[in-house]
PDB file of N, CA and C in Angstrom:
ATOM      1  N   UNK A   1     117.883  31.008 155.836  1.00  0.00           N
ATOM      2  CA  UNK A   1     118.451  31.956 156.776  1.00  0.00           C
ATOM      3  C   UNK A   1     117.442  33.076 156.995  1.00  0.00           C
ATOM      4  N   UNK A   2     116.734  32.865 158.320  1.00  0.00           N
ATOM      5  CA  UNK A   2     115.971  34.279 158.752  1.00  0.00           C
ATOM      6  C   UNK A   2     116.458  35.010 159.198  1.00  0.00           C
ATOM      7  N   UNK A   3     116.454  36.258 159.425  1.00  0.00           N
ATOM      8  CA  UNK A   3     116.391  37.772 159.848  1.00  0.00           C
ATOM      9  C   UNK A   3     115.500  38.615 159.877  1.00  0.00           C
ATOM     10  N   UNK A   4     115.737  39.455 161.070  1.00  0.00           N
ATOM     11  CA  UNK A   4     115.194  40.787 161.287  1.00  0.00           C
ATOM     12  C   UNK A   4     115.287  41.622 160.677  1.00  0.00           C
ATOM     13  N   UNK A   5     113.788  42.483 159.998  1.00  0.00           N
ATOM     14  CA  UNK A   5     114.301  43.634 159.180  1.00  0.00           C
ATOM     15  C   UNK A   5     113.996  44.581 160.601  1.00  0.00           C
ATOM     16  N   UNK A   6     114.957  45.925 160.710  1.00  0.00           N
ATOM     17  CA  UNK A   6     115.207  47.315 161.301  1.00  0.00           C
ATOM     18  C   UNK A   6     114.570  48.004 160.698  1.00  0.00           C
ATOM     19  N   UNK A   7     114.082  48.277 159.550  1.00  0.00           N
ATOM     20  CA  UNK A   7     113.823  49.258 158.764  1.00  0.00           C
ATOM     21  C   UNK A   7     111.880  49.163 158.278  1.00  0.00           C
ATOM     22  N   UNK A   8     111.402  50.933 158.259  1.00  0.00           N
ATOM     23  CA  UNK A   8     110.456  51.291 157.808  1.00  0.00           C
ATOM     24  C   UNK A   8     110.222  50.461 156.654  1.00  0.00           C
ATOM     25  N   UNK A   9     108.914  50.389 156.001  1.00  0.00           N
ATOM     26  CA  UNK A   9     108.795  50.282 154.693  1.00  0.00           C
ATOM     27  C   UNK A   9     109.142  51.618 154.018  1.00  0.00           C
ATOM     28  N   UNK A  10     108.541  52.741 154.547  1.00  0.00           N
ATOM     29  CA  UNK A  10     108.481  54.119 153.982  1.00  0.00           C
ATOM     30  C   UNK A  10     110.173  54.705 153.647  1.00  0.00           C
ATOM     31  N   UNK A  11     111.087  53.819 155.217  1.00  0.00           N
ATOM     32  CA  UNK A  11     112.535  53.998 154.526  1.00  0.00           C
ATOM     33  C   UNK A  11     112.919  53.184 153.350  1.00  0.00           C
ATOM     34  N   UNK A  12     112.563  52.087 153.049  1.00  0.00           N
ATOM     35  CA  UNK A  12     113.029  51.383 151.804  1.00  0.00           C
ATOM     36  C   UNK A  12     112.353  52.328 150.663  1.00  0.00           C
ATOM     37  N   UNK A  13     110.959  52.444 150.924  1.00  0.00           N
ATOM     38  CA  UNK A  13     110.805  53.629 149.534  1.00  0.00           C
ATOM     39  C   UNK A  13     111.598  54.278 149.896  1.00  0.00           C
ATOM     40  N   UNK A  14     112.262  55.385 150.127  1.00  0.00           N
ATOM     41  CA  UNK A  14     112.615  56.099 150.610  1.00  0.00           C
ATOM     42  C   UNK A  14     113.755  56.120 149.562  1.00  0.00           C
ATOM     43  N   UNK A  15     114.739  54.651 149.822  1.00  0.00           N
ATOM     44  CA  UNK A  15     116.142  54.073 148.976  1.00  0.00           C
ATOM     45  C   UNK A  15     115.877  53.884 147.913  1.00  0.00           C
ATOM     46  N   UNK A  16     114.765  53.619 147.556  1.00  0.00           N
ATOM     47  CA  UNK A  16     114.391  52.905 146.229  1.00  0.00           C
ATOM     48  C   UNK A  16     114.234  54.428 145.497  1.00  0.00           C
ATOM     49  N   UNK A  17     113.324  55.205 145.907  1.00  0.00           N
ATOM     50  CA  UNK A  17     113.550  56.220 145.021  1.00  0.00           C
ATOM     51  C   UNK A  17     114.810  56.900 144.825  1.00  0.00           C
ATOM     52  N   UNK A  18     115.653  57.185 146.148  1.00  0.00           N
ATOM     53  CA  UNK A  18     117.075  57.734 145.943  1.00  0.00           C
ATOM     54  C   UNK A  18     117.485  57.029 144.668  1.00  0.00           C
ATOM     55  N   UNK A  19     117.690  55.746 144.522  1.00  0.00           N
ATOM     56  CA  UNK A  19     118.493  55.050 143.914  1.00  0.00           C
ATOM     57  C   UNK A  19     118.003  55.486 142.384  1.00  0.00           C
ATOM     58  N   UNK A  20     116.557  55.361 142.181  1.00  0.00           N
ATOM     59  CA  UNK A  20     115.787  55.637 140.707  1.00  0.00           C
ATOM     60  C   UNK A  20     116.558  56.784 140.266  1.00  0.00           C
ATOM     61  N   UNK A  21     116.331  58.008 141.408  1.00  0.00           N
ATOM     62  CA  UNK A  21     116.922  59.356 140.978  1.00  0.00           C
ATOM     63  C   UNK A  21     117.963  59.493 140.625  1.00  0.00           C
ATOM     64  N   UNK A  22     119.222  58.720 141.545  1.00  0.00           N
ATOM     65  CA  UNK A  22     120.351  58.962 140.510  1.00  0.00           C
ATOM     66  C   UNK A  22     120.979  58.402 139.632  1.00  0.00           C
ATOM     67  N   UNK A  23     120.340  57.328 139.323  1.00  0.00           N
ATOM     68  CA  UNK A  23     120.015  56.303 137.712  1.00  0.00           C
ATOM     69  C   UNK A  23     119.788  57.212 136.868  1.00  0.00           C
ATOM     70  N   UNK A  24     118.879  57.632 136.747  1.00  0.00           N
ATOM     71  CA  UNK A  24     117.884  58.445 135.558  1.00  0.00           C
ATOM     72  C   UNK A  24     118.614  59.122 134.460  1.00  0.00           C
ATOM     73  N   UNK A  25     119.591  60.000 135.461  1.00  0.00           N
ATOM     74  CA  UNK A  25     120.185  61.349 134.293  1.00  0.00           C
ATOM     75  C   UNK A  25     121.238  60.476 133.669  1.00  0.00           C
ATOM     76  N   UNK A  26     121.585  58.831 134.289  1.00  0.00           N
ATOM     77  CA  UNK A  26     122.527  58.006 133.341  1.00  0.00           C
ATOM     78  C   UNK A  26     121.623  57.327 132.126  1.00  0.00           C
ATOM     79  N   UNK A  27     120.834  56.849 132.815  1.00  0.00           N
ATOM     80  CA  UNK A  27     120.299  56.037 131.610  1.00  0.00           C
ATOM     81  C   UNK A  27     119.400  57.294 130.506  1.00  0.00           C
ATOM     82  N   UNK A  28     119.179  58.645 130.669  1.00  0.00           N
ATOM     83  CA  UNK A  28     119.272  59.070 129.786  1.00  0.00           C
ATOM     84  C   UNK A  28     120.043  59.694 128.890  1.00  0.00           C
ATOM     85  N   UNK A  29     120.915  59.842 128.986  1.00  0.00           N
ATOM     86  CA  UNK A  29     122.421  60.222 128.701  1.00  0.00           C
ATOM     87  C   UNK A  29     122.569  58.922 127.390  1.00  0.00           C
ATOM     88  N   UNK A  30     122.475  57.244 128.019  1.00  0.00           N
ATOM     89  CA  UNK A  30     122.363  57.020 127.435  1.00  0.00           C
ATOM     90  C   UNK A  30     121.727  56.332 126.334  1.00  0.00           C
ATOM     91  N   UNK A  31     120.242  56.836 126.514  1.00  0.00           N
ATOM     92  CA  UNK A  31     119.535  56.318 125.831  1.00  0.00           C
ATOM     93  C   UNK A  31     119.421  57.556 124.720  1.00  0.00           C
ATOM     94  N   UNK A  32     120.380  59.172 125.012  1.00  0.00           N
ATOM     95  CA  UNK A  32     120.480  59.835 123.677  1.00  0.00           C
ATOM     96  C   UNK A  32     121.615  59.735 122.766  1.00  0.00           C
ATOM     97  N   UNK A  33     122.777  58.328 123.629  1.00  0.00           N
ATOM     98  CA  UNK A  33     124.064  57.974 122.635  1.00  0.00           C
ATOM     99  C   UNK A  33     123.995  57.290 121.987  1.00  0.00           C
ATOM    100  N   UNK A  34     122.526  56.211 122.567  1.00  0.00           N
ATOM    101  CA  UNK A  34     122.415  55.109 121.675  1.00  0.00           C
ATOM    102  C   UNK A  34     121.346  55.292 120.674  1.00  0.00           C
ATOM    103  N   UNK A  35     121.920  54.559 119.232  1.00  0.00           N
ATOM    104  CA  UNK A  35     120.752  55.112 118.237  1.00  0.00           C
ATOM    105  C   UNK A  35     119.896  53.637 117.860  1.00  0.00           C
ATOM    106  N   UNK A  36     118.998  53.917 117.052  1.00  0.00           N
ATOM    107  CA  UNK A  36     118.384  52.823 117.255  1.00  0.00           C
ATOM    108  C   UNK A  36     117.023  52.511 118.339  1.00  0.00           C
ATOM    109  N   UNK A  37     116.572  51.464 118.440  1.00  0.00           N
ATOM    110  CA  UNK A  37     115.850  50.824 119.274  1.00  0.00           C
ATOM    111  C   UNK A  37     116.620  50.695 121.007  1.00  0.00           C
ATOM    112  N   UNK A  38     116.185  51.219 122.231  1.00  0.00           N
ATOM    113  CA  UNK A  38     116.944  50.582 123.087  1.00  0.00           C
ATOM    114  C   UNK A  38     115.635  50.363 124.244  1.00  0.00           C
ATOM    115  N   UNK A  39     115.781  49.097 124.667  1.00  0.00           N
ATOM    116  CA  UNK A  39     114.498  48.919 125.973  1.00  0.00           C
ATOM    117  C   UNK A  39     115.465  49.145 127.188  1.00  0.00           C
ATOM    118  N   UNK A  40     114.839  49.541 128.597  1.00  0.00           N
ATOM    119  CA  UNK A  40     115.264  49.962 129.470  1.00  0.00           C
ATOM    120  C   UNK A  40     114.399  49.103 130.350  1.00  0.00           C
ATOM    121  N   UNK A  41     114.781  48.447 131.095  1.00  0.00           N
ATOM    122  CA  UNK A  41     114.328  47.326 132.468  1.00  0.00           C
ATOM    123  C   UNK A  41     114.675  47.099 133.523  1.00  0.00           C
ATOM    124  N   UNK A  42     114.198  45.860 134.151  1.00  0.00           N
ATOM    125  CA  UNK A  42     114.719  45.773 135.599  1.00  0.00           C
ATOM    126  C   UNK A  42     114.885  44.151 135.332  1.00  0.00           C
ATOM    127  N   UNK A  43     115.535  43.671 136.070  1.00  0.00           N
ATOM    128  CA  UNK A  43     115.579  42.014 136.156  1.00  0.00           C
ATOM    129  C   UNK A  43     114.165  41.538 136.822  1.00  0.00           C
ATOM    130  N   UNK A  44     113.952  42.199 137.876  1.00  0.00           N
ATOM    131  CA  UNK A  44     112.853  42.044 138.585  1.00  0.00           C
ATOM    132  C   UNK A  44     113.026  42.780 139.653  1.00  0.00           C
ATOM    133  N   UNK A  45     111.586  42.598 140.542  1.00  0.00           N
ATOM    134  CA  UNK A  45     110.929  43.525 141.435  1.00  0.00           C
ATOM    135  C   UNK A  45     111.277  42.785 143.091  1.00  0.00           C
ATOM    136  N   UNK A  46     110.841  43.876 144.072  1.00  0.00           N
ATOM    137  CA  UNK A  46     110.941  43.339 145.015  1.00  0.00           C
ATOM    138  C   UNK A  46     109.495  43.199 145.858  1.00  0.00           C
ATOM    139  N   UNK A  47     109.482  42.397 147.145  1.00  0.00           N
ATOM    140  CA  UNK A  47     108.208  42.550 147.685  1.00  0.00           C
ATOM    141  C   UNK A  47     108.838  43.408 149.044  1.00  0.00           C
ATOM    142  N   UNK A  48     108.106  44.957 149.077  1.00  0.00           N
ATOM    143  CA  UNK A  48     108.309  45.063 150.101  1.00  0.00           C
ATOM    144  C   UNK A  48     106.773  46.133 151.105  1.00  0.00           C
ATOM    145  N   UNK A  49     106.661  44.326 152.085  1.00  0.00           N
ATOM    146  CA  UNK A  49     105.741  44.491 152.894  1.00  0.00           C
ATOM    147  C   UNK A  49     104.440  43.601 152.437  1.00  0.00           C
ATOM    148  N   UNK A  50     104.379  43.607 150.815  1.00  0.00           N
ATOM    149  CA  UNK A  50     103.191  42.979 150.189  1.00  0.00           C
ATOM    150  C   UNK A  50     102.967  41.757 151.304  1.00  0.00           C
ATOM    151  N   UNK A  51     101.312  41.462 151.261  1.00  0.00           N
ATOM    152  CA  UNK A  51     100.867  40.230 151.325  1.00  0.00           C
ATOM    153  C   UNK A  51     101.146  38.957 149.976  1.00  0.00           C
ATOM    154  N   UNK A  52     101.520  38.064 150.691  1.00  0.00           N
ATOM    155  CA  UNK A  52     101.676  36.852 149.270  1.00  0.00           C
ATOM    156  C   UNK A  52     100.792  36.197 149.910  1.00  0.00           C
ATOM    157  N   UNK A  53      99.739  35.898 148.318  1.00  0.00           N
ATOM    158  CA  UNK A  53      99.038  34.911 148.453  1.00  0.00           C
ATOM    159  C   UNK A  53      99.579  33.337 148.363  1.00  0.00           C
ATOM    160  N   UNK A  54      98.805  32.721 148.886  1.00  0.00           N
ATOM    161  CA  UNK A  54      97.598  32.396 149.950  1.00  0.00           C
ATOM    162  C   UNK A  54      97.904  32.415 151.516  1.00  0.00           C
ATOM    163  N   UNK A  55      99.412  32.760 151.343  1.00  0.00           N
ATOM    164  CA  UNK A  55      99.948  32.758 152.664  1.00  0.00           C
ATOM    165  C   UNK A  55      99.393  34.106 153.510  1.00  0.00           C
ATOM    166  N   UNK A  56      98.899  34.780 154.228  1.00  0.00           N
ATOM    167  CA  UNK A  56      98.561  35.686 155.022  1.00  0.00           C
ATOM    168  C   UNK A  56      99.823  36.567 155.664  1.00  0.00           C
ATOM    169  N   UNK A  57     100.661  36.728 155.307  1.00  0.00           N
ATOM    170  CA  UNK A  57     102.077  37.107 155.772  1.00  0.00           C
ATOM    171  C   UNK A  57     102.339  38.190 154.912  1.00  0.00           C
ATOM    172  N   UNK A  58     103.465  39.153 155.242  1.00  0.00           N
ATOM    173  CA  UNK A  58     104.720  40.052 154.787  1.00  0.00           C
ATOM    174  C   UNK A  58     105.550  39.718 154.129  1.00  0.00           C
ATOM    175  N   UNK A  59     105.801  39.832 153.012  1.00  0.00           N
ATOM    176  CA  UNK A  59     107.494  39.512 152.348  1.00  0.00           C
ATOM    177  C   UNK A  59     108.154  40.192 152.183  1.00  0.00           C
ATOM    178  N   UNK A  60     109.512  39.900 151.985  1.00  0.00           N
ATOM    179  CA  UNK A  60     110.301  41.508 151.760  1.00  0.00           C
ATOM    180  C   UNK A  60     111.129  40.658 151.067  1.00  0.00           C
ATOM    181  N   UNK A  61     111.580  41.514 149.744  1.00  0.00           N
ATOM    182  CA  UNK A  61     112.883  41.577 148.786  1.00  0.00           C
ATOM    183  C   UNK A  61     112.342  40.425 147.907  1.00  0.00           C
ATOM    184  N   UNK A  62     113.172  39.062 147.879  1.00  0.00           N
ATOM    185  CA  UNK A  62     113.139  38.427 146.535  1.00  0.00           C
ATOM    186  C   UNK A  62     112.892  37.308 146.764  1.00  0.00           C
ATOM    187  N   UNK A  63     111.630  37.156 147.798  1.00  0.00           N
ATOM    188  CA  UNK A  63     111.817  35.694 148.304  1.00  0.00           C
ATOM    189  C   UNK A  63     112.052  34.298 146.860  1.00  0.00           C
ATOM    190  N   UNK A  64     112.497  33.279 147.264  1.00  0.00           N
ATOM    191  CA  UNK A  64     113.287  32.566 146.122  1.00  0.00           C
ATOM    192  C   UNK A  64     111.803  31.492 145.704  1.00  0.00           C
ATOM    193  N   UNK A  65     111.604  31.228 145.147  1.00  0.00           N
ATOM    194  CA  UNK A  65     110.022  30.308 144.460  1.00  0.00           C
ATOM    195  C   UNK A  65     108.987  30.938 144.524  1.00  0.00           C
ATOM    196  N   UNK A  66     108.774  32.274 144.856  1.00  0.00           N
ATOM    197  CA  UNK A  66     107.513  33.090 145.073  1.00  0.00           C
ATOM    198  C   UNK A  66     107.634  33.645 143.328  1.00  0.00           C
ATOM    199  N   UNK A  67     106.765  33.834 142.619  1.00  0.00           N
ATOM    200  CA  UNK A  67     105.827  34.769 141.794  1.00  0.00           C
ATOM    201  C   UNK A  67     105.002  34.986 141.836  1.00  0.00           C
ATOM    202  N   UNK A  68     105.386  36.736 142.228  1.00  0.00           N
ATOM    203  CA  UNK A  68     103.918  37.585 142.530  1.00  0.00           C
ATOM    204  C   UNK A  68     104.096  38.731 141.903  1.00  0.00           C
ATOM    205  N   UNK A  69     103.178  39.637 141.417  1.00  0.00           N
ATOM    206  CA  UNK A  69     103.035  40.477 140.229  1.00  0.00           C
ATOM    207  C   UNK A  69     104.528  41.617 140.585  1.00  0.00           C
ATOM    208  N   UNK A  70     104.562  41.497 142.288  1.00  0.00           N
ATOM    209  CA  UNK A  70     105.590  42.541 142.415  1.00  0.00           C
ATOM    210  C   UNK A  70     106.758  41.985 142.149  1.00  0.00           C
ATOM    211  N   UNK A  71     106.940  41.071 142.102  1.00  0.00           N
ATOM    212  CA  UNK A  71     108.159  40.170 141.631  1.00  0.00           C
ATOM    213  C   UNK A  71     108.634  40.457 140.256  1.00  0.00           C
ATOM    214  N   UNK A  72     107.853  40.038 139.206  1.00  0.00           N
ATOM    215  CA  UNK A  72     107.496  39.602 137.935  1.00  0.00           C
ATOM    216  C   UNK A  72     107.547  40.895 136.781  1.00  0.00           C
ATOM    217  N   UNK A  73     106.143  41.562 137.495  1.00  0.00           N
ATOM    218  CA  UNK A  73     106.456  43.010 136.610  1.00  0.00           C
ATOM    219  C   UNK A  73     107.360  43.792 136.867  1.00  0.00           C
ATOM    220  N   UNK A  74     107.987  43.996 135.767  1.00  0.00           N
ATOM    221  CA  UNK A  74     108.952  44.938 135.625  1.00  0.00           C
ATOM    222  C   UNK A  74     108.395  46.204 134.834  1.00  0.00           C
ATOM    223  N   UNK A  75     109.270  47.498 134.862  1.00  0.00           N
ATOM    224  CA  UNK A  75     109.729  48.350 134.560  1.00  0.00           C
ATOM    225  C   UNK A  75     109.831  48.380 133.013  1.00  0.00           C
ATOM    226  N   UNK A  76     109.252  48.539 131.534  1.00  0.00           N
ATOM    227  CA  UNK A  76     109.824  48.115 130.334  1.00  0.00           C
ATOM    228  C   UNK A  76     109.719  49.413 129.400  1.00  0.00           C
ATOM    229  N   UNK A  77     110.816  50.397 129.254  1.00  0.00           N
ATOM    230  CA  UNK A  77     110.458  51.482 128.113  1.00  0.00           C
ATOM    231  C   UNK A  77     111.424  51.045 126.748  1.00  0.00           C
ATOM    232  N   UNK A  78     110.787  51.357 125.817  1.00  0.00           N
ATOM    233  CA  UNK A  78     111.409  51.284 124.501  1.00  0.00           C
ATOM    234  C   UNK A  78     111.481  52.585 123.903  1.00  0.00           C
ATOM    235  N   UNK A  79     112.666  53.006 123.745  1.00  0.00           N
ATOM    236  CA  UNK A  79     113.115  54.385 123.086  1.00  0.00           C
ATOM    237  C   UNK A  79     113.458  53.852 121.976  1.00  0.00           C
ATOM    238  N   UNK A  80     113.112  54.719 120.850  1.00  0.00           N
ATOM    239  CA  UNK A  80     113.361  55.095 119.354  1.00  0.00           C
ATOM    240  C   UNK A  80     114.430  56.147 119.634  1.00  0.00           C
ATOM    241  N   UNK A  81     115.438  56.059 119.102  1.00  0.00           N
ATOM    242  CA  UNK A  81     116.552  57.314 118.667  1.00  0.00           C
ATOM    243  C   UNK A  81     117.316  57.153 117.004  1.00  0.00           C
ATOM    244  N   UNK A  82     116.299  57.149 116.065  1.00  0.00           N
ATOM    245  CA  UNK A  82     116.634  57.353 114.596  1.00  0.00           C
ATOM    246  C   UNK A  82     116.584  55.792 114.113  1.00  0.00           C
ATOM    247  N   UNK A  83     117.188  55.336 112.814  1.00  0.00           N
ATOM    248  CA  UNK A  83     117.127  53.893 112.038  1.00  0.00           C
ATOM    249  C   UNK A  83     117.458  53.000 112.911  1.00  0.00           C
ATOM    250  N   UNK A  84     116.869  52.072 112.943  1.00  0.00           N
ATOM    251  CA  UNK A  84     117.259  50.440 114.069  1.00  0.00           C
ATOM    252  C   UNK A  84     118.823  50.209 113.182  1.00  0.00           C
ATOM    253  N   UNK A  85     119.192  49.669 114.431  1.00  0.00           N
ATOM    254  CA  UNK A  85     120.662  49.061 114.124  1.00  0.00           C
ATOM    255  C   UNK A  85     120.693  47.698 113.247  1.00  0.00           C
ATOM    256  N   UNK A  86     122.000  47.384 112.507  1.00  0.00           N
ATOM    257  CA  UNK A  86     121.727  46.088 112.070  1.00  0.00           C
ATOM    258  C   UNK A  86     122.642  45.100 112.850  1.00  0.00           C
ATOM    259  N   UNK A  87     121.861  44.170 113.334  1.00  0.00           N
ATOM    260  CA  UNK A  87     122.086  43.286 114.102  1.00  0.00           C
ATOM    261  C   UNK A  87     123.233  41.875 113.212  1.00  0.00           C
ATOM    262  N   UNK A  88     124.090  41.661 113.835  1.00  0.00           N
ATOM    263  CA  UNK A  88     124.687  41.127 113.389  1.00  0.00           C
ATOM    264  C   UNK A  88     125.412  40.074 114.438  1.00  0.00           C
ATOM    265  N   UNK A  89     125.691  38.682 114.009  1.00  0.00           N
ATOM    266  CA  UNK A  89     126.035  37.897 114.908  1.00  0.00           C
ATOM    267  C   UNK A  89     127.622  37.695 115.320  1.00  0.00           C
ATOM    268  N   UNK A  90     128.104  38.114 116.339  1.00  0.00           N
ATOM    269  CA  UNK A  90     129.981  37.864 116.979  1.00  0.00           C
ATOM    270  C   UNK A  90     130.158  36.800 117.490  1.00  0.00           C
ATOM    271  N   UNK A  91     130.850  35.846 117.094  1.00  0.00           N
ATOM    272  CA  UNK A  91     131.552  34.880 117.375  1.00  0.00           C
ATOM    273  C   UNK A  91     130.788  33.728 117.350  1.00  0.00           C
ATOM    274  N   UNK A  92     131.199  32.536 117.868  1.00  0.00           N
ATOM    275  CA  UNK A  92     130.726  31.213 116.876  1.00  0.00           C
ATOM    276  C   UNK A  92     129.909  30.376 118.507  1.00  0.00           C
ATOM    277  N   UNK A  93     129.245  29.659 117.966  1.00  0.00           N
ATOM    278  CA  UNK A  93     128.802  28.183 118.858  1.00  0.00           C
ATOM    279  C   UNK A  93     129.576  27.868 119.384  1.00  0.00           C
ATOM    280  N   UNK A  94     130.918  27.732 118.818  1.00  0.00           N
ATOM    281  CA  UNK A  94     132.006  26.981 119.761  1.00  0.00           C
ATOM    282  C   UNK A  94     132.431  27.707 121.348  1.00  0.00           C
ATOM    283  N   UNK A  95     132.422  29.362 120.377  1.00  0.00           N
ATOM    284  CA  UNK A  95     132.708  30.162 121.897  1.00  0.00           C
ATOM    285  C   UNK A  95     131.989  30.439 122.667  1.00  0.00           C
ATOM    286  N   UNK A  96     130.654  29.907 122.362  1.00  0.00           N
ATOM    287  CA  UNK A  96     129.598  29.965 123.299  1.00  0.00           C
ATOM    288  C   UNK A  96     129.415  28.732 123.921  1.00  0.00           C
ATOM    289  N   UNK A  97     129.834  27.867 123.775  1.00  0.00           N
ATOM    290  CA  UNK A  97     130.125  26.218 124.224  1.00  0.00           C
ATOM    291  C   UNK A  97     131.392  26.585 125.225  1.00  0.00           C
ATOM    292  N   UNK A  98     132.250  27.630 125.144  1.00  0.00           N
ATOM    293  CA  UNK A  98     133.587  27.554 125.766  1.00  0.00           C
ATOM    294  C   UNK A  98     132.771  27.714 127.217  1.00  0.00           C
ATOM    295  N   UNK A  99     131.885  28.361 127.290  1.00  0.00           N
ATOM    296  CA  UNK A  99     131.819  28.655 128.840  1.00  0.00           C
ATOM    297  C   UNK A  99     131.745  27.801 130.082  1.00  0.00           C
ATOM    298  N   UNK A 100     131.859  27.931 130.820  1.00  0.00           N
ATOM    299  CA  UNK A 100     131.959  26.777 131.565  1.00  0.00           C
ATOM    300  C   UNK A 100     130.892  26.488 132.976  1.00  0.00           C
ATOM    301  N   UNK A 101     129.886  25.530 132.440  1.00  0.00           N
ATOM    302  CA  UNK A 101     128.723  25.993 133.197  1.00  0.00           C
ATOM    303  C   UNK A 101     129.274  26.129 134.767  1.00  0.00           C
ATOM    304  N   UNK A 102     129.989  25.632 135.134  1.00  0.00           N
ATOM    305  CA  UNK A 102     130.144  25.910 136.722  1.00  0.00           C
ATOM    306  C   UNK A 102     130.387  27.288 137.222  1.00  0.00           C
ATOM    307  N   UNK A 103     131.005  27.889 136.044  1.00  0.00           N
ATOM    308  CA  UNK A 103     131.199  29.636 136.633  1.00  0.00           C
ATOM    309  C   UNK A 103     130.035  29.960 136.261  1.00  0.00           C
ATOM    310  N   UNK A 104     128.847  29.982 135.539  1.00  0.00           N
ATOM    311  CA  UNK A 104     127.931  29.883 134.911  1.00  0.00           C
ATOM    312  C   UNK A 104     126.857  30.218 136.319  1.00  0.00           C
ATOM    313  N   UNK A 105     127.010  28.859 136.786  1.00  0.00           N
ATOM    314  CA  UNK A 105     126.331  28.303 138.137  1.00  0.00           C
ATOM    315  C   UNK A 105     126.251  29.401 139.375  1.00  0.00           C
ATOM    316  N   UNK A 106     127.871  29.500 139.279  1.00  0.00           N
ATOM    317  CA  UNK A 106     128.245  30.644 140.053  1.00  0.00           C
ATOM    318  C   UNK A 106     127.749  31.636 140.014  1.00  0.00           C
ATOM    319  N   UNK A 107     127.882  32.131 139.095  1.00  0.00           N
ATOM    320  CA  UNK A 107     127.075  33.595 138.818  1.00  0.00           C
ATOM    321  C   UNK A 107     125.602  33.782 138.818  1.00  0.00           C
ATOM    322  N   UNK A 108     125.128  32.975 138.487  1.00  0.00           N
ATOM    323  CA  UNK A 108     123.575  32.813 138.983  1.00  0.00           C
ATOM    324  C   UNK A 108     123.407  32.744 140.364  1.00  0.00           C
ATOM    325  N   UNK A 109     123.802  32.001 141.045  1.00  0.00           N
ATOM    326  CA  UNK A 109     123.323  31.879 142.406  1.00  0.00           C
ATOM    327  C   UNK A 109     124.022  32.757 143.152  1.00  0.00           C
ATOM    328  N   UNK A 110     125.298  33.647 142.718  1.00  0.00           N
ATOM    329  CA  UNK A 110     125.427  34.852 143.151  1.00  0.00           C
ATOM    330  C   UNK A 110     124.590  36.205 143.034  1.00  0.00           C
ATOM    331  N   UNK A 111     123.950  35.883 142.386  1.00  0.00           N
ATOM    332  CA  UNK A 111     122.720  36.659 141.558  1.00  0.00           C
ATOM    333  C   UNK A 111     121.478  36.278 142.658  1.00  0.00           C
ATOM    334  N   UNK A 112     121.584  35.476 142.853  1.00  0.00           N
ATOM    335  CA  UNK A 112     119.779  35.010 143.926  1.00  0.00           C
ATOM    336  C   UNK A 112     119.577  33.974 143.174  1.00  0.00           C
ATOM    337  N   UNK A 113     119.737  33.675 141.839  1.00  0.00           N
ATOM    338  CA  UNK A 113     118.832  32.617 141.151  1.00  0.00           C
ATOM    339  C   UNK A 113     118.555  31.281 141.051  1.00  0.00           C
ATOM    340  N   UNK A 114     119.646  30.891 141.945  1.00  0.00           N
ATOM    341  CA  UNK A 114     120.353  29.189 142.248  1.00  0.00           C
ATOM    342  C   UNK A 114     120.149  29.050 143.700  1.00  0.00           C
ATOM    343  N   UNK A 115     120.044  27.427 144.117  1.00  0.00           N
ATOM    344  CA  UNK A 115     120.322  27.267 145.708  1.00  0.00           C
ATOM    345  C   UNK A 115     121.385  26.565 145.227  1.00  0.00           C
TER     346      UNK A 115
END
């Protein structure tokens, strides 16, 4: 499915930083509730405007079989806030067997990650 993008690149920065900014004062909030080790990320990146190689073209957002550094690299901080937690394992194989890959399915390719 193609479409027309309307929009600047300079407006998508534009969103992208809005959006960073009013993230921030959450995820530090709680990265001072949580004690322990906590990493802070992104799932992944978007392309917007990049050239993808070898193709000579524009991409925008998440095109689906492309990896390209803007894709790929993410975002990765690791905060220290006092003794690491002890990790401990909840619930069994079985209830992790309960799931049911088709909602599974679902949720991925509601996600972008499935055709």
């Amino acid at each position: 499915m193609e479409s027309e993008l309307d929009v600047s690149r300079g407006s998508i920065w534009h969103a992208y930083t809005g959006n960073l900014l009013r993230s921030l004062p959450h995820v530090e909030q709680l990265m001072d509730a949580l004690t322990g080790r906590t990493v802070v990320t992104a799932d992944h990146g978007n392309m917007v405007g990049e050239r993808a190689f070898p193709f000579p073209i524009r991409e925008w957002g998440h095109p689906r079989g492309m990896y390209t550094e803007e894709l790929v690299k993410v975002p990765w901080l690791v905060h220290e806030n006092g003794p690491r937690k002890d990790i401990t394992t909840e619930g069994s194989d079985e209830e992790m067997e309960a799931v049911d890959d088709a909602v599974v399915s679902d949720r991925l390719e509601q996600l972008g990650y499935m055709e």
